[in-house]
N, C-alpha and C. Protein backbone atom coordinates (compact mmCIF):
# COMPACT_ATOMS: atom_id res chain seq x y z
N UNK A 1 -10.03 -4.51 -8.25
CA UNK A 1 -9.74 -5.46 -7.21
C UNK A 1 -10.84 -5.36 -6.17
N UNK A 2 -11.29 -6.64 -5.94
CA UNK A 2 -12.31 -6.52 -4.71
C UNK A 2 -12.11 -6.11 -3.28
N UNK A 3 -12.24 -5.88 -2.18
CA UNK A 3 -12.03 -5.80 -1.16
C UNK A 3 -11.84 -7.36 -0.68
N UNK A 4 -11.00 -7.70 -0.01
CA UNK A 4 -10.64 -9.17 0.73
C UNK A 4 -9.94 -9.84 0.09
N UNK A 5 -9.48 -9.66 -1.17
CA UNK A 5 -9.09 -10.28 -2.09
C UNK A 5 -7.73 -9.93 -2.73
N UNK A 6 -6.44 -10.29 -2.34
CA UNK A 6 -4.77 -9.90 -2.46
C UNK A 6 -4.67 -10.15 -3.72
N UNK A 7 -4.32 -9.45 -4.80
CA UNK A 7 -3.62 -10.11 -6.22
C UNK A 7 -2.24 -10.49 -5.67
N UNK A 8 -2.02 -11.67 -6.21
CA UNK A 8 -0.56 -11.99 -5.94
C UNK A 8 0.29 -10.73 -7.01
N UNK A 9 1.13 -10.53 -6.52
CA UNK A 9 2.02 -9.21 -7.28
C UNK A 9 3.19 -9.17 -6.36
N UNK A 10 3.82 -8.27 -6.96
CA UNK A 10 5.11 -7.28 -6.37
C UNK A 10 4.72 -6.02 -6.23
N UNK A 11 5.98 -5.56 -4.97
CA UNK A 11 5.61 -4.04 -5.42
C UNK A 11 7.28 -3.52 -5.44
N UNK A 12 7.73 -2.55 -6.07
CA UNK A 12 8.77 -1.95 -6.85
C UNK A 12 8.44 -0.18 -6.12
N UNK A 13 10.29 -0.52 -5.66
CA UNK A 13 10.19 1.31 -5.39
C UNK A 13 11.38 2.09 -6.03
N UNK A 14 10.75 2.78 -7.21
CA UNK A 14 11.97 3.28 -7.77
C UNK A 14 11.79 4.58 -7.30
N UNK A 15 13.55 4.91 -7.95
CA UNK A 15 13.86 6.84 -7.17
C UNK A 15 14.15 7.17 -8.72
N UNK A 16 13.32 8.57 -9.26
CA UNK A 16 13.77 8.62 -10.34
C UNK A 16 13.71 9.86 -10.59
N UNK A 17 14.72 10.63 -11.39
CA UNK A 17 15.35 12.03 -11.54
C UNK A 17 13.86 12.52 -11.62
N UNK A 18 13.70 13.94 -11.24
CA UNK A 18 12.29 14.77 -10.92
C UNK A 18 12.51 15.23 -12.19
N UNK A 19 12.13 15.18 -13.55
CA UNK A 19 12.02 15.48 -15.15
C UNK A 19 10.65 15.61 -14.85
N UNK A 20 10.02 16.37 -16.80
CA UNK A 20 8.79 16.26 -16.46
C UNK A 20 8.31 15.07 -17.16
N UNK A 21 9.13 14.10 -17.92
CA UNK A 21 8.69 13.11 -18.95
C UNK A 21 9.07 12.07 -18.02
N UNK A 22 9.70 11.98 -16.66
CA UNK A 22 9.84 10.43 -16.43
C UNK A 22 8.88 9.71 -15.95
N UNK A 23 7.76 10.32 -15.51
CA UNK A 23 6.70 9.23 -14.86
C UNK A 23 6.38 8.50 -16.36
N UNK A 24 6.20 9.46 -17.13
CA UNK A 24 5.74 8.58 -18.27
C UNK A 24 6.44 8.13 -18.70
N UNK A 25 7.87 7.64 -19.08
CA UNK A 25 8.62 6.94 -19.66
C UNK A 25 8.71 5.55 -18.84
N UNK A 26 8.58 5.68 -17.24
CA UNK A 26 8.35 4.59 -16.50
C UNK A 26 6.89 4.00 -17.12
N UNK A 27 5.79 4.67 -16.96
CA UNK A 27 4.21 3.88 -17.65
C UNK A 27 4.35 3.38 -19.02
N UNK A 28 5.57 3.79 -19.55
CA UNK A 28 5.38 3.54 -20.88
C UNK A 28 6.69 1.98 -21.19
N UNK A 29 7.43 1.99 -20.00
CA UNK A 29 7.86 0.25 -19.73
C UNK A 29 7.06 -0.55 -19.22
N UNK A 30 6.34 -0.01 -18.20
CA UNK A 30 5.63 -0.81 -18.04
C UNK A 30 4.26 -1.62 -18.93
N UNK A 31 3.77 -0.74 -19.58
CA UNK A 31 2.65 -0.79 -20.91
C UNK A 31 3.15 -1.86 -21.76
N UNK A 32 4.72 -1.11 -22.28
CA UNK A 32 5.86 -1.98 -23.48
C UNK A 32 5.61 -3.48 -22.71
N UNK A 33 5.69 -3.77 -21.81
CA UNK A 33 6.08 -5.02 -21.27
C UNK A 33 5.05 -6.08 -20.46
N UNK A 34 3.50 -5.16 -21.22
CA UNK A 34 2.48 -5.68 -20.49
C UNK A 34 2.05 -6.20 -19.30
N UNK A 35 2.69 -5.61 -18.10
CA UNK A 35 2.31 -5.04 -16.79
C UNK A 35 1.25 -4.99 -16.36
N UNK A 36 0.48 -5.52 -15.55
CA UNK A 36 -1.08 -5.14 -15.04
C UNK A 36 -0.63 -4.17 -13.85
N UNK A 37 -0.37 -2.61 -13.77
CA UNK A 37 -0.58 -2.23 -12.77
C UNK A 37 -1.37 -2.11 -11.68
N UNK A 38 -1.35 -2.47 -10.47
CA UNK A 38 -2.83 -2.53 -9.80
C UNK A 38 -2.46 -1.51 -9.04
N UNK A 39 -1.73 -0.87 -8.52
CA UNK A 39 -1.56 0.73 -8.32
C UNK A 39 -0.38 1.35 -8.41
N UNK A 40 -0.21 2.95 -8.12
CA UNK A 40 1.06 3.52 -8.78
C UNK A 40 0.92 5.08 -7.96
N UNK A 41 2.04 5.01 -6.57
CA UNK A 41 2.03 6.31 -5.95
C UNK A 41 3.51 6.88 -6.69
N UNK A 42 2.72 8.18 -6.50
CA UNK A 42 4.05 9.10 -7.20
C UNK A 42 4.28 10.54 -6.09
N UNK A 43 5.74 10.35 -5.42
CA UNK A 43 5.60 11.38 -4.44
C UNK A 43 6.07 12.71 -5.05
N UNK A 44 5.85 13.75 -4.04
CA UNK A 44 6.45 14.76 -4.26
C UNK A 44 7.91 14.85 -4.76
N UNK A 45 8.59 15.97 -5.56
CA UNK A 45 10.16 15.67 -5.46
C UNK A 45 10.55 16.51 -4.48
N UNK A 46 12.01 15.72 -3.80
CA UNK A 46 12.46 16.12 -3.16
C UNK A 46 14.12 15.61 -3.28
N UNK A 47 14.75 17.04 -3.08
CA UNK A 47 16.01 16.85 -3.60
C UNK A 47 16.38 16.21 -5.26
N UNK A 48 15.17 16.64 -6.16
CA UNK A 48 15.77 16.38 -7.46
C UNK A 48 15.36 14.78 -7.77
N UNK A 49 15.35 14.31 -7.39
CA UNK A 49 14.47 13.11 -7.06
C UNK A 49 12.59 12.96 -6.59
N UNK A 50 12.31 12.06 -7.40
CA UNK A 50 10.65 11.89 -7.28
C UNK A 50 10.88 10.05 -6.68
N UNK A 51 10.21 9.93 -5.85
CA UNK A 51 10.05 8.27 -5.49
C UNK A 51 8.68 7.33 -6.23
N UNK A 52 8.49 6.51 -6.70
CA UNK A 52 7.39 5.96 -7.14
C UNK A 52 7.17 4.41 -6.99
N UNK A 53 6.17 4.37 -6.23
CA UNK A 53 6.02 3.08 -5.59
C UNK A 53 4.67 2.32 -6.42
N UNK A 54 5.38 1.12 -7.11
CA UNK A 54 4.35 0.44 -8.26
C UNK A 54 4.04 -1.04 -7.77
N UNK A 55 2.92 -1.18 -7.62
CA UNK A 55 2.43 -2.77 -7.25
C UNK A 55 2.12 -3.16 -8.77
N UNK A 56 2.61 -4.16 -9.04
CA UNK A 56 2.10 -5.18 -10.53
C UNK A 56 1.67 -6.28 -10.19
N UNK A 57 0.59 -6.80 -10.82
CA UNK A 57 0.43 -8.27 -11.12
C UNK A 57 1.01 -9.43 -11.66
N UNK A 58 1.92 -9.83 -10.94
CA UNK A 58 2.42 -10.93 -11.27
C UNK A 58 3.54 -11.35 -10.23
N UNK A 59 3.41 -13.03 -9.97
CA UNK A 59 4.25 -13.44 -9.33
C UNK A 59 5.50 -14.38 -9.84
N UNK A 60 5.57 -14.08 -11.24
CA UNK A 60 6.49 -14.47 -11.81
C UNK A 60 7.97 -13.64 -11.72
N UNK A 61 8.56 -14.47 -10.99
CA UNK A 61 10.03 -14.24 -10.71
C UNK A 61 10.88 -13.52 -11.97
N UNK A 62 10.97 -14.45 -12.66
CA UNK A 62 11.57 -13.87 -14.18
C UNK A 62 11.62 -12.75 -15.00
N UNK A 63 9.99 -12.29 -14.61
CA UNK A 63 9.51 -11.17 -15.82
C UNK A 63 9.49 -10.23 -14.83
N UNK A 64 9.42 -10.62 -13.97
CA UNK A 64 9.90 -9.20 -12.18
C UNK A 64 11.37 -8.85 -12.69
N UNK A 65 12.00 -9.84 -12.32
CA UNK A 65 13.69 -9.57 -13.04
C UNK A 65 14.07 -8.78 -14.20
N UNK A 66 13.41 -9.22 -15.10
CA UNK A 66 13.74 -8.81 -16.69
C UNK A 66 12.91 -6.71 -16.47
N UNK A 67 11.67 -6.79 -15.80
CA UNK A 67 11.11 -5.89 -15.53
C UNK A 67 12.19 -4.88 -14.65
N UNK A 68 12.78 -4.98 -13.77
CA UNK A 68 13.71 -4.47 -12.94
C UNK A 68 15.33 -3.63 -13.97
N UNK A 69 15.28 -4.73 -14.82
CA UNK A 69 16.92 -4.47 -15.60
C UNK A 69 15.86 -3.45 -16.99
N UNK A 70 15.22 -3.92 -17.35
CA UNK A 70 14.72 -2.55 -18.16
C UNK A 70 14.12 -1.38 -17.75
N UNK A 71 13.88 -1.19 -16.38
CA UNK A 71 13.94 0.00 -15.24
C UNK A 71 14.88 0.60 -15.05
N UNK A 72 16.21 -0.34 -14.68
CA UNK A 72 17.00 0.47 -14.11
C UNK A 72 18.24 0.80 -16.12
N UNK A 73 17.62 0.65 -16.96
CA UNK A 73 18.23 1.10 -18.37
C UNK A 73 17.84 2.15 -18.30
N UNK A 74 16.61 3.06 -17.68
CA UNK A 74 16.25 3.65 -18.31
C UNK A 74 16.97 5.08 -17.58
N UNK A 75 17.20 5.63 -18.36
CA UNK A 75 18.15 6.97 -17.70
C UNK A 75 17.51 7.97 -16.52
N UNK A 76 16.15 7.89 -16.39
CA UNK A 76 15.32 8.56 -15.49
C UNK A 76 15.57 7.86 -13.99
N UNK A 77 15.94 5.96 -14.31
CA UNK A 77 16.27 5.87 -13.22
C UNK A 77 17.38 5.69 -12.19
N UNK A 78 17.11 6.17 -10.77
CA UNK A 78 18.21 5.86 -10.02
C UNK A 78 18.47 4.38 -9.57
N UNK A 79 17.30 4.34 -8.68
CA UNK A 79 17.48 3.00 -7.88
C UNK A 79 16.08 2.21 -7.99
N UNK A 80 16.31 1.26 -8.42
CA UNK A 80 14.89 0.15 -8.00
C UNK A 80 15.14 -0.81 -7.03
N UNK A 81 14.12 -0.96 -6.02
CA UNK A 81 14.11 -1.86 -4.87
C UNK A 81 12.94 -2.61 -4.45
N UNK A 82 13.18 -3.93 -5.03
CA UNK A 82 11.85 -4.75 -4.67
C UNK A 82 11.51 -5.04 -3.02
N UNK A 83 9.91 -4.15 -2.91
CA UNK A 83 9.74 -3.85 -1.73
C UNK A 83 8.49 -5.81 -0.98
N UNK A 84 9.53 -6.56 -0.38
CA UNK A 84 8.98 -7.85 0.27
C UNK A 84 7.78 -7.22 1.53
N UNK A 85 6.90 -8.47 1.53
CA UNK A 85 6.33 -7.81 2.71
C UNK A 85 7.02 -8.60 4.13
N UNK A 86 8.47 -9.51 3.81
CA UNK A 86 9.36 -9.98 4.81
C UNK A 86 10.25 -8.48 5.42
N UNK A 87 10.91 -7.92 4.24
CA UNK A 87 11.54 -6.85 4.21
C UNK A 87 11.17 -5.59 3.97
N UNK A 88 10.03 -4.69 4.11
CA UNK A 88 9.29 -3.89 4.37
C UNK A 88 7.99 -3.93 5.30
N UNK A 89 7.15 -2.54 5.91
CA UNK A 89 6.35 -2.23 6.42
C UNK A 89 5.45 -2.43 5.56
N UNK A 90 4.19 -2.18 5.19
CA UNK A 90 3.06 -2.50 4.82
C UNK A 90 1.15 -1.46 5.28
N UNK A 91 1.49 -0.95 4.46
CA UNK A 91 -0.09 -0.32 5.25
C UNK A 91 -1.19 0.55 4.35
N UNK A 92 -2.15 0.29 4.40
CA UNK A 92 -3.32 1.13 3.19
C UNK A 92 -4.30 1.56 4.07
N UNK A 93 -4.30 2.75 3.70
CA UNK A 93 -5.97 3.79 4.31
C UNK A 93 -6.91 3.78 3.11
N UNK A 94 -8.17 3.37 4.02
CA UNK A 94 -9.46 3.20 3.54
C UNK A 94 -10.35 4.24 3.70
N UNK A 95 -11.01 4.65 3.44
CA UNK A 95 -12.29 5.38 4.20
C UNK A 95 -13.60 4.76 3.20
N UNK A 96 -14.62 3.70 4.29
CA UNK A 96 -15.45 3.55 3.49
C UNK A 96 -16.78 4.13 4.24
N UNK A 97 -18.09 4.45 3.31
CA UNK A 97 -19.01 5.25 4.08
C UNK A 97 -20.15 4.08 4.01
N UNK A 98 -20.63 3.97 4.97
CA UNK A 98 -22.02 3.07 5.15
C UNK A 98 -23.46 3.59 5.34
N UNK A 99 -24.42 2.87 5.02
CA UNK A 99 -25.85 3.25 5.32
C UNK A 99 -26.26 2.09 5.92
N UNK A 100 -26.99 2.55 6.66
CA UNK A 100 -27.60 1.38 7.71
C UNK A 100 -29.44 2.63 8.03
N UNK A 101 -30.12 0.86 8.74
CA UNK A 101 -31.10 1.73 9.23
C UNK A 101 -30.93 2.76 10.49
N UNK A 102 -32.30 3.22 10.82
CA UNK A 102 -31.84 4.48 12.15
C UNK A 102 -31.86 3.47 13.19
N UNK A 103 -31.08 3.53 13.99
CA UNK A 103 -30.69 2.79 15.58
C UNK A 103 -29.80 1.76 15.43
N UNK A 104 -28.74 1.99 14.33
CA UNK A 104 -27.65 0.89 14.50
C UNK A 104 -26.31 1.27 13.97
N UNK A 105 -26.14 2.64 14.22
CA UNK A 105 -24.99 3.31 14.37
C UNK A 105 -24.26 2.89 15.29
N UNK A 106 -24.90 2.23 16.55
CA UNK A 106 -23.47 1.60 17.66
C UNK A 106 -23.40 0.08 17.12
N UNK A 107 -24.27 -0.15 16.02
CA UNK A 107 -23.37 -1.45 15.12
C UNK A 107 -22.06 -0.74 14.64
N UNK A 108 -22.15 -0.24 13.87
CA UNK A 108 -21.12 0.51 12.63
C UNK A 108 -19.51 0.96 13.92
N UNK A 109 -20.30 1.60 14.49
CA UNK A 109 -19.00 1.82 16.12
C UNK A 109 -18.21 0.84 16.60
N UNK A 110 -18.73 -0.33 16.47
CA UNK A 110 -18.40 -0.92 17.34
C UNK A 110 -17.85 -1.90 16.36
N UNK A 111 -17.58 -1.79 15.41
CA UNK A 111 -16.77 -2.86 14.02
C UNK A 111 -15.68 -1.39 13.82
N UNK A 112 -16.15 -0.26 14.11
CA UNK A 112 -14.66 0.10 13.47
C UNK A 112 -14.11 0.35 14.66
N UNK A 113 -14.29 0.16 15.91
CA UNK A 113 -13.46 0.05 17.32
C UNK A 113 -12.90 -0.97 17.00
N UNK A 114 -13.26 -2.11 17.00
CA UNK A 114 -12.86 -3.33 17.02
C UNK A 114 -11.56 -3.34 16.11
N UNK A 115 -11.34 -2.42 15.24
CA UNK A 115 -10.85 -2.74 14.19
C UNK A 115 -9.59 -1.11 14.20
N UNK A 116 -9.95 -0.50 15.43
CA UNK A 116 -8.96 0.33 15.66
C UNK A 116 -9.19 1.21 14.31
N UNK A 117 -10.74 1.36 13.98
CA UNK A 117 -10.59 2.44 12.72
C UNK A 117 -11.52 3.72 13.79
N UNK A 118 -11.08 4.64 12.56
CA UNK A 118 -11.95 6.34 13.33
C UNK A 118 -13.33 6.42 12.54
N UNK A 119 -14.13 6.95 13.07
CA UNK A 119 -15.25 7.22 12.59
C UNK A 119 -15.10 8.74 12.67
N UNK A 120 -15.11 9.55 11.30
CA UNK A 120 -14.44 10.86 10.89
C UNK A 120 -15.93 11.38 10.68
N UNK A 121 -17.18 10.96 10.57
CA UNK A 121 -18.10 11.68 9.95
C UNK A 121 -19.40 10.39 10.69
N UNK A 122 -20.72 10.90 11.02
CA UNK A 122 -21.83 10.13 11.52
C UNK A 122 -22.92 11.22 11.51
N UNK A 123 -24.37 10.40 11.62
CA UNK A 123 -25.56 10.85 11.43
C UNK A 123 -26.12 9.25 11.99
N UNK A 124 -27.44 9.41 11.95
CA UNK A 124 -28.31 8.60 12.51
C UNK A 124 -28.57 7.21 11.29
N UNK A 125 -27.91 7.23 10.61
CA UNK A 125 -28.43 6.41 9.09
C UNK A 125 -27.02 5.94 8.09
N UNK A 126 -26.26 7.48 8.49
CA UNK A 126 -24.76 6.59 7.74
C UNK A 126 -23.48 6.60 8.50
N UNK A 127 -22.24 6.72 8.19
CA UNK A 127 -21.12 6.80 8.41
C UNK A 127 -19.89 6.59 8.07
N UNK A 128 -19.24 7.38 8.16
CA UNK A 128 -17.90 7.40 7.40
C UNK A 128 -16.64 6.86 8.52
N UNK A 129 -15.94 5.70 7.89
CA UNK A 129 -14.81 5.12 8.92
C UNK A 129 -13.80 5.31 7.92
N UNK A 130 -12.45 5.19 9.06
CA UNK A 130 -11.30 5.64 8.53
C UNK A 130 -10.70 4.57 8.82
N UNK A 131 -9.00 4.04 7.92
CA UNK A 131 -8.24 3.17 8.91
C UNK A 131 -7.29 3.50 8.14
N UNK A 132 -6.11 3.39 8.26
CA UNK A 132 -4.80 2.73 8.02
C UNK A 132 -4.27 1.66 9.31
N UNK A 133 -3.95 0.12 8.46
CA UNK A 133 -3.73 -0.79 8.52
C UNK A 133 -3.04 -1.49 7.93
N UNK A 134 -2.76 -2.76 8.19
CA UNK A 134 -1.99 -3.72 7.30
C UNK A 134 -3.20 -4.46 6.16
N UNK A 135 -2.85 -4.65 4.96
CA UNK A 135 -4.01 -4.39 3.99
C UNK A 135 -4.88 -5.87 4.11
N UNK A 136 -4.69 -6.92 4.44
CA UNK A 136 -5.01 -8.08 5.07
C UNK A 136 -6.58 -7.16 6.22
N UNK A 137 -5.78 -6.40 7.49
CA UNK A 137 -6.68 -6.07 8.29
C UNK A 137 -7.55 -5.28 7.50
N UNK A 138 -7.60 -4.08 6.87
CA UNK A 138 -8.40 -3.35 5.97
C UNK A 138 -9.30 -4.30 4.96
N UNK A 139 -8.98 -4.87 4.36
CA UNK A 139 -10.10 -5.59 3.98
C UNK A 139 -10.64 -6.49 4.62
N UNK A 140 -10.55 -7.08 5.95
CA UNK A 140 -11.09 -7.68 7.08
C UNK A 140 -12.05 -6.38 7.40
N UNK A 141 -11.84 -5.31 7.83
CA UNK A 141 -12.78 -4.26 7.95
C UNK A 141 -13.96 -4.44 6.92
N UNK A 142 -13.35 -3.90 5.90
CA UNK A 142 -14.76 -3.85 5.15
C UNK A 142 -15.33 -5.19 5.06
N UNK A 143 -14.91 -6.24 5.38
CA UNK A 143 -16.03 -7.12 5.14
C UNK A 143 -16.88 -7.27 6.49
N UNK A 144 -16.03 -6.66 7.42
CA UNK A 144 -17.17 -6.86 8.25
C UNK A 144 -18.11 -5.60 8.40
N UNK A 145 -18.06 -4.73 7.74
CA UNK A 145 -18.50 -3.91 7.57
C UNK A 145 -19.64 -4.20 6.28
N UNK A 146 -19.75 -4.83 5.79
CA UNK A 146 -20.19 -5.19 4.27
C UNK A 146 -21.71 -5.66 4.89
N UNK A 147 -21.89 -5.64 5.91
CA UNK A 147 -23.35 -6.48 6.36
C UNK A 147 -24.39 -4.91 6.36
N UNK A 148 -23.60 -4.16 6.57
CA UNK A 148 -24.43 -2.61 5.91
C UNK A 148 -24.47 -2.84 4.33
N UNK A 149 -25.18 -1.35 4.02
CA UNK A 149 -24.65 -0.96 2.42
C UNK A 149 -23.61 -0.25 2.48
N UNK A 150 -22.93 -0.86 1.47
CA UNK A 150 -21.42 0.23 1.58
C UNK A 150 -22.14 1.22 0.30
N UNK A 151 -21.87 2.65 0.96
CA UNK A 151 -22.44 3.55 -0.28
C UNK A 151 -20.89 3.96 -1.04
N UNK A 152 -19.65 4.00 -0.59
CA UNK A 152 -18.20 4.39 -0.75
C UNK A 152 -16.72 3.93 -0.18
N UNK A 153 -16.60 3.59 -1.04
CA UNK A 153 -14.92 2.26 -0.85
C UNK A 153 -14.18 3.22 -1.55
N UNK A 154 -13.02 4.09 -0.51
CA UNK A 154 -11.62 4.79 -1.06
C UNK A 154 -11.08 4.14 -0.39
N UNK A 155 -9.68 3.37 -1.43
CA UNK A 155 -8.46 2.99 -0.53
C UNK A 155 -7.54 3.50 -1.27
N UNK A 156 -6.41 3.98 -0.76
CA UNK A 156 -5.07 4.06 -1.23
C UNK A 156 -3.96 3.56 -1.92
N UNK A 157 -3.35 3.57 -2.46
CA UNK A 157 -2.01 2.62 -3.02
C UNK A 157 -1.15 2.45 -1.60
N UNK A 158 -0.81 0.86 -1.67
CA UNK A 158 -0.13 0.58 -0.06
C UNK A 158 1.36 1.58 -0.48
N UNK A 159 1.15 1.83 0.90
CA UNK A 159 2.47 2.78 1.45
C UNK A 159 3.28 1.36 2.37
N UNK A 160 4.58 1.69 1.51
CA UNK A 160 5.38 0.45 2.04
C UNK A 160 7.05 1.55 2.83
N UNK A 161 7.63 0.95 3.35
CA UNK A 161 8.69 1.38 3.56
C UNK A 161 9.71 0.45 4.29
N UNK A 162 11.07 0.49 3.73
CA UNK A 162 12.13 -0.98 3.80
C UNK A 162 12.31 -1.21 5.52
N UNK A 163 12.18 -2.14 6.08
CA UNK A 163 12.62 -2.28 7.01
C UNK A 163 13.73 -2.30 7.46
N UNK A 164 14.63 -1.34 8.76
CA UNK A 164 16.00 -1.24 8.79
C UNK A 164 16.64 -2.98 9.10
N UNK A 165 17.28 -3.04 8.33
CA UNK A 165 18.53 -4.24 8.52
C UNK A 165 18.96 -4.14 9.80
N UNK A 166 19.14 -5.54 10.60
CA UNK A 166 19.67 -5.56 12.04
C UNK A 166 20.74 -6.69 11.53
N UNK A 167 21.57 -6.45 12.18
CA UNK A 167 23.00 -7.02 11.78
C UNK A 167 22.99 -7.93 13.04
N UNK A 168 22.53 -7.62 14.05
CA UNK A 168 22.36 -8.61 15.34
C UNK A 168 21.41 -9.12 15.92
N UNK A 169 21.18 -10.35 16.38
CA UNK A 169 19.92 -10.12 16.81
C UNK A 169 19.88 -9.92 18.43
N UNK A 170 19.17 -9.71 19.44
CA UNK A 170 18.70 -9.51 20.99
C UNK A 170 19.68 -9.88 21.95
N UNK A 171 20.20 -11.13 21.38
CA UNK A 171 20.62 -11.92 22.38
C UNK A 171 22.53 -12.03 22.00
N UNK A 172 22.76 -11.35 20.78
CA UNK A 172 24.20 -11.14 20.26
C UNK A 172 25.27 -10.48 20.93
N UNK A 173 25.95 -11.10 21.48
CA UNK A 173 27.55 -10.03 22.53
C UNK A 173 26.77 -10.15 24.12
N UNK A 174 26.06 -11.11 24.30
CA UNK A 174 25.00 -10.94 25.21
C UNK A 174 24.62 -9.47 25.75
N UNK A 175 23.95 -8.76 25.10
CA UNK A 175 23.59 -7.66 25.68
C UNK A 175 22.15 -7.39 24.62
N UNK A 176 21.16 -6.36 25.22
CA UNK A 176 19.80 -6.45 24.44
C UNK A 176 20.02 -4.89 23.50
N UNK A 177 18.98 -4.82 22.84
CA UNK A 177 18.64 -3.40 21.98
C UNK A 177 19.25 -2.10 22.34
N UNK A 178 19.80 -1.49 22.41
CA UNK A 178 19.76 -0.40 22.76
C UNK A 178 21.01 0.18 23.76
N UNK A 179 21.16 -0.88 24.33
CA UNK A 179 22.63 -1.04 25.26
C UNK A 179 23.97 -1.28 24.60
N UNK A 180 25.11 -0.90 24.89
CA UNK A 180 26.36 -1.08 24.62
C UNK A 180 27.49 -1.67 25.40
């Protein structure tokens, strides 16, 4: 995948018993069912449970569905939850490293200020920026960053997490957030 460039997809967060065969029995539905994974975090277990958060290619409703019910057949899993970017957070860390000539390091500064990224590493010629962002803004970074040489593009698998449900909104029982 290029930088700037969204595959339309889903992303899927299943909870699935901490075994040592279930990641692969999950890669191996997804494979069965010809899946383009475009990434695949697998967390630590905790409490007997492993979480695994899968972005696929495709915006087909149907084969998302059909994909979901042969997930949740599979005995490794607990719960699958299609993660929206209406109904979840959203965010990917980058670190890309640049070369530029000598005397334009307060170029390179001043695109990853702009852009609320860290500059973790510098010298007179390259530099290393950091961000976590919403993945829209991150690849807005690197392209504006792209007027250097990019010598190194690491990004992450987006880290998503469900947004809590509000049952009310601001202005409900007339009273605001936080008050009773």
């Amino acid at each position: 995948m290029k930088p700037g460039r969204h595959q339309a997809g889903a992303v899927l967060r299943l909870d699935v018993l901490a075994t040592p065969l279930a990641v692969a029995r999950i890669a191996s539905i997804l494979a069965h069912r010809q899946f383009d994974v475009v990434t695949m975090d697998i967390a630590a277990p905790v409490d007997g449970l492993r979480r695994i958060t899968i972005e696929v290619d495709t915006a087909d409703d149907v084969r998302l569905q059909q994909l979901v019910k042969f997930l949740n057949r599979s005995s490794d899993v607990v719960k699958v939850i299609r993660l929206s970017d209406d109904t979840s957070h959203n965010r990917r860390g980058a670190f890309v490293t640049v070369a530029f000539p000598e005397g334009r390091l307060a170029e390179a500064v001043a695109i990853a200020r702009a852009f609320s990224a860290e500059i973790v590493e510098a010298d007179r010629t390259r530099c290393t920026v950091f961000t976590a962002a919403e993945p829209a803004r991150v690849d807005d970074l690197v392209k504006a960053l792209s007027g250097f040489t990019i010598r190194e593009l690491v990004m992450a698998a987006p880290l998503r997490i469900p947004r809590p449900l509000r049952k009310h909104t601001a202005t409900d029982r007339g009273h605001t957030w936080g008050q009773r």
